[in-house]
Protein backbone atom coordinates (compact mmCIF):
# COMPACT_ATOMS: atom_id res chain seq x y z
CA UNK A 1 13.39 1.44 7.86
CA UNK A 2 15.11 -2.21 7.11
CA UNK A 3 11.44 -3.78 7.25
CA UNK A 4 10.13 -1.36 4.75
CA UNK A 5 13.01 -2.02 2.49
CA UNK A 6 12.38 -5.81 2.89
CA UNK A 7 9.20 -5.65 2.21
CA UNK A 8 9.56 -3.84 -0.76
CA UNK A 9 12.29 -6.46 -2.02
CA UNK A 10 9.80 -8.91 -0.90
CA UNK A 11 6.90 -7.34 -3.14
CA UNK A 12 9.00 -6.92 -6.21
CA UNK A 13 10.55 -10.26 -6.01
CA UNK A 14 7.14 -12.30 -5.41
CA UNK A 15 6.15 -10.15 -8.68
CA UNK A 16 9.25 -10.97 -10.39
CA UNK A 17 9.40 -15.01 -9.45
CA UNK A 18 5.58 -15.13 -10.49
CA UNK A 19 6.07 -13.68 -14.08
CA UNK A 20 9.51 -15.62 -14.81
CA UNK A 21 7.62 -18.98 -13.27
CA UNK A 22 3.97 -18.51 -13.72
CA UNK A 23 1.12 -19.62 -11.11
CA UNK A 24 1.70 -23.77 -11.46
CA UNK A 25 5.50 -23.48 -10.66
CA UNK A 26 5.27 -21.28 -7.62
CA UNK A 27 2.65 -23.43 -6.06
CA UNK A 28 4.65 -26.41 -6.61
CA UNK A 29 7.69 -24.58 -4.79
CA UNK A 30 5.73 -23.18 -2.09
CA UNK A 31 4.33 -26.52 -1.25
CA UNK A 32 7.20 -27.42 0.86
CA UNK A 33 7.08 -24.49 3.20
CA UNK A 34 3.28 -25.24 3.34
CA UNK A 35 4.37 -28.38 4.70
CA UNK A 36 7.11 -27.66 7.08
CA UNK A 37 4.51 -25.42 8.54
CA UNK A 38 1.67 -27.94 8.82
CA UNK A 39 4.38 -29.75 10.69
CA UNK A 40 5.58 -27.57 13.09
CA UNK A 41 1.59 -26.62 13.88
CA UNK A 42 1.41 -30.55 14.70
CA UNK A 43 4.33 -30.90 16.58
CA UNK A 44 3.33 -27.91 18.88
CA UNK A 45 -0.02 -29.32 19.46
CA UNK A 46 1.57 -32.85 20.26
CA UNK A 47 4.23 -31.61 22.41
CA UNK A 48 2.54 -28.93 24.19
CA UNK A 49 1.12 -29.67 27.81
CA UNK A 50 -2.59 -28.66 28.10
CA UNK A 51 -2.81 -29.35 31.52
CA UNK A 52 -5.89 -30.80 33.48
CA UNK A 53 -8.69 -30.31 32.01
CA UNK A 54 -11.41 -27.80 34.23
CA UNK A 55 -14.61 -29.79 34.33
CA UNK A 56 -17.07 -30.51 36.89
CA UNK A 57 -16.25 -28.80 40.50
CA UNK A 58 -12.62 -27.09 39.46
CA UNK A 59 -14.68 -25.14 36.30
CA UNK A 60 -17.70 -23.56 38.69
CA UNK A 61 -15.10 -22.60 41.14
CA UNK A 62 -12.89 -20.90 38.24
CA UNK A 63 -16.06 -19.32 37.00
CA UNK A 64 -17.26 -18.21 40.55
CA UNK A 65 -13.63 -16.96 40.97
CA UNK A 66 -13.87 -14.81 37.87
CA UNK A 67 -17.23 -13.36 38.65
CA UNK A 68 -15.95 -12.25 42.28
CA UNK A 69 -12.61 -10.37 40.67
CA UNK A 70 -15.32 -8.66 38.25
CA UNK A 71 -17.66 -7.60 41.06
CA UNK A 72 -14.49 -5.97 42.72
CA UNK A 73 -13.20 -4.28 39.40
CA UNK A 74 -16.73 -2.75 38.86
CA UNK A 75 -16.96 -1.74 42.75
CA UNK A 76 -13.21 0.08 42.43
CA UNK A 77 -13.99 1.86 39.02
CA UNK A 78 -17.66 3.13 39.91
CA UNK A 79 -19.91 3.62 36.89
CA UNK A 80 -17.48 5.06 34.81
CA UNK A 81 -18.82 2.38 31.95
CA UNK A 82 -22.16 4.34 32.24
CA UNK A 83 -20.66 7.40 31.01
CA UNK A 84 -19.13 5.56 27.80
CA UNK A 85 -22.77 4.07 26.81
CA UNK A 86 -24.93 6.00 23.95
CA UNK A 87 -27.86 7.47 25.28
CA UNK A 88 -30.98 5.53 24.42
CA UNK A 89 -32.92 7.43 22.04
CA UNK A 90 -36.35 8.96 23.75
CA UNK A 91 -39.69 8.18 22.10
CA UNK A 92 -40.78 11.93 21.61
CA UNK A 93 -44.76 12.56 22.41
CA UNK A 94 -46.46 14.97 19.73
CA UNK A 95 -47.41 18.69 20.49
CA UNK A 96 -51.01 18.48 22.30
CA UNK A 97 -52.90 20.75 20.34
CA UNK A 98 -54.63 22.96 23.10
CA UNK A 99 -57.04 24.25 20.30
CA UNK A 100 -58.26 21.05 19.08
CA UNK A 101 -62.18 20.09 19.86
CA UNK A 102 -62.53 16.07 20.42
CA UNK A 103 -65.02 14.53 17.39
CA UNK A 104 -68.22 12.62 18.68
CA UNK A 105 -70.25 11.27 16.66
């Protein structure tokens, strides 16, 4: 219930701030916490280990690796994706007309 009520608060107060200081002002007052986040998304990427990167050798062997576990996972569930697929529609043949008499000309 207290992040309904915040929100609401929220709502009427962006409404509020944006009449009392029009569109120019709240840019200019939001550019700061556009900032500090542009920041922070920098300082993540610069501080954050990536580890070695998989290339060559290591990435086939990760990839053959992932293909075995999903051979298994198929093997231990059965066809049970089968039953979730749409049936293809069927190309339906006309009626033969038993009546009809072939034209030669």
């Amino acid at each position: 219930m207290v992040i309904f009520v915040v929100g609401l608060v929220c709502l009427f107060g962006a409404g509020g701030l944006l009449e009392i200081l029009g569109w120019q002002t709240m840019n200019l007052v939001l550019m700061p916490w556009l900032g500090l986040a542009a920041a922070s998304l920098v300082w993540l990427g610069l501080t954050t280990d990536l580890g070695p990167h998989l290339g060559g050798e290591a990435f086939e062997e990760a990839k053959r690796q992932n293909q075995r576990i999903c051979r298994q996972a198929r093997g231990s569930l059965g066809h049970w994706h089968n039953a979730l697929a749409l049936p293809t529609p069927r190309k339906e043949k006309p009626p033969k007309n038993r009546n009809a008499v072939p034209l030669t000309i």
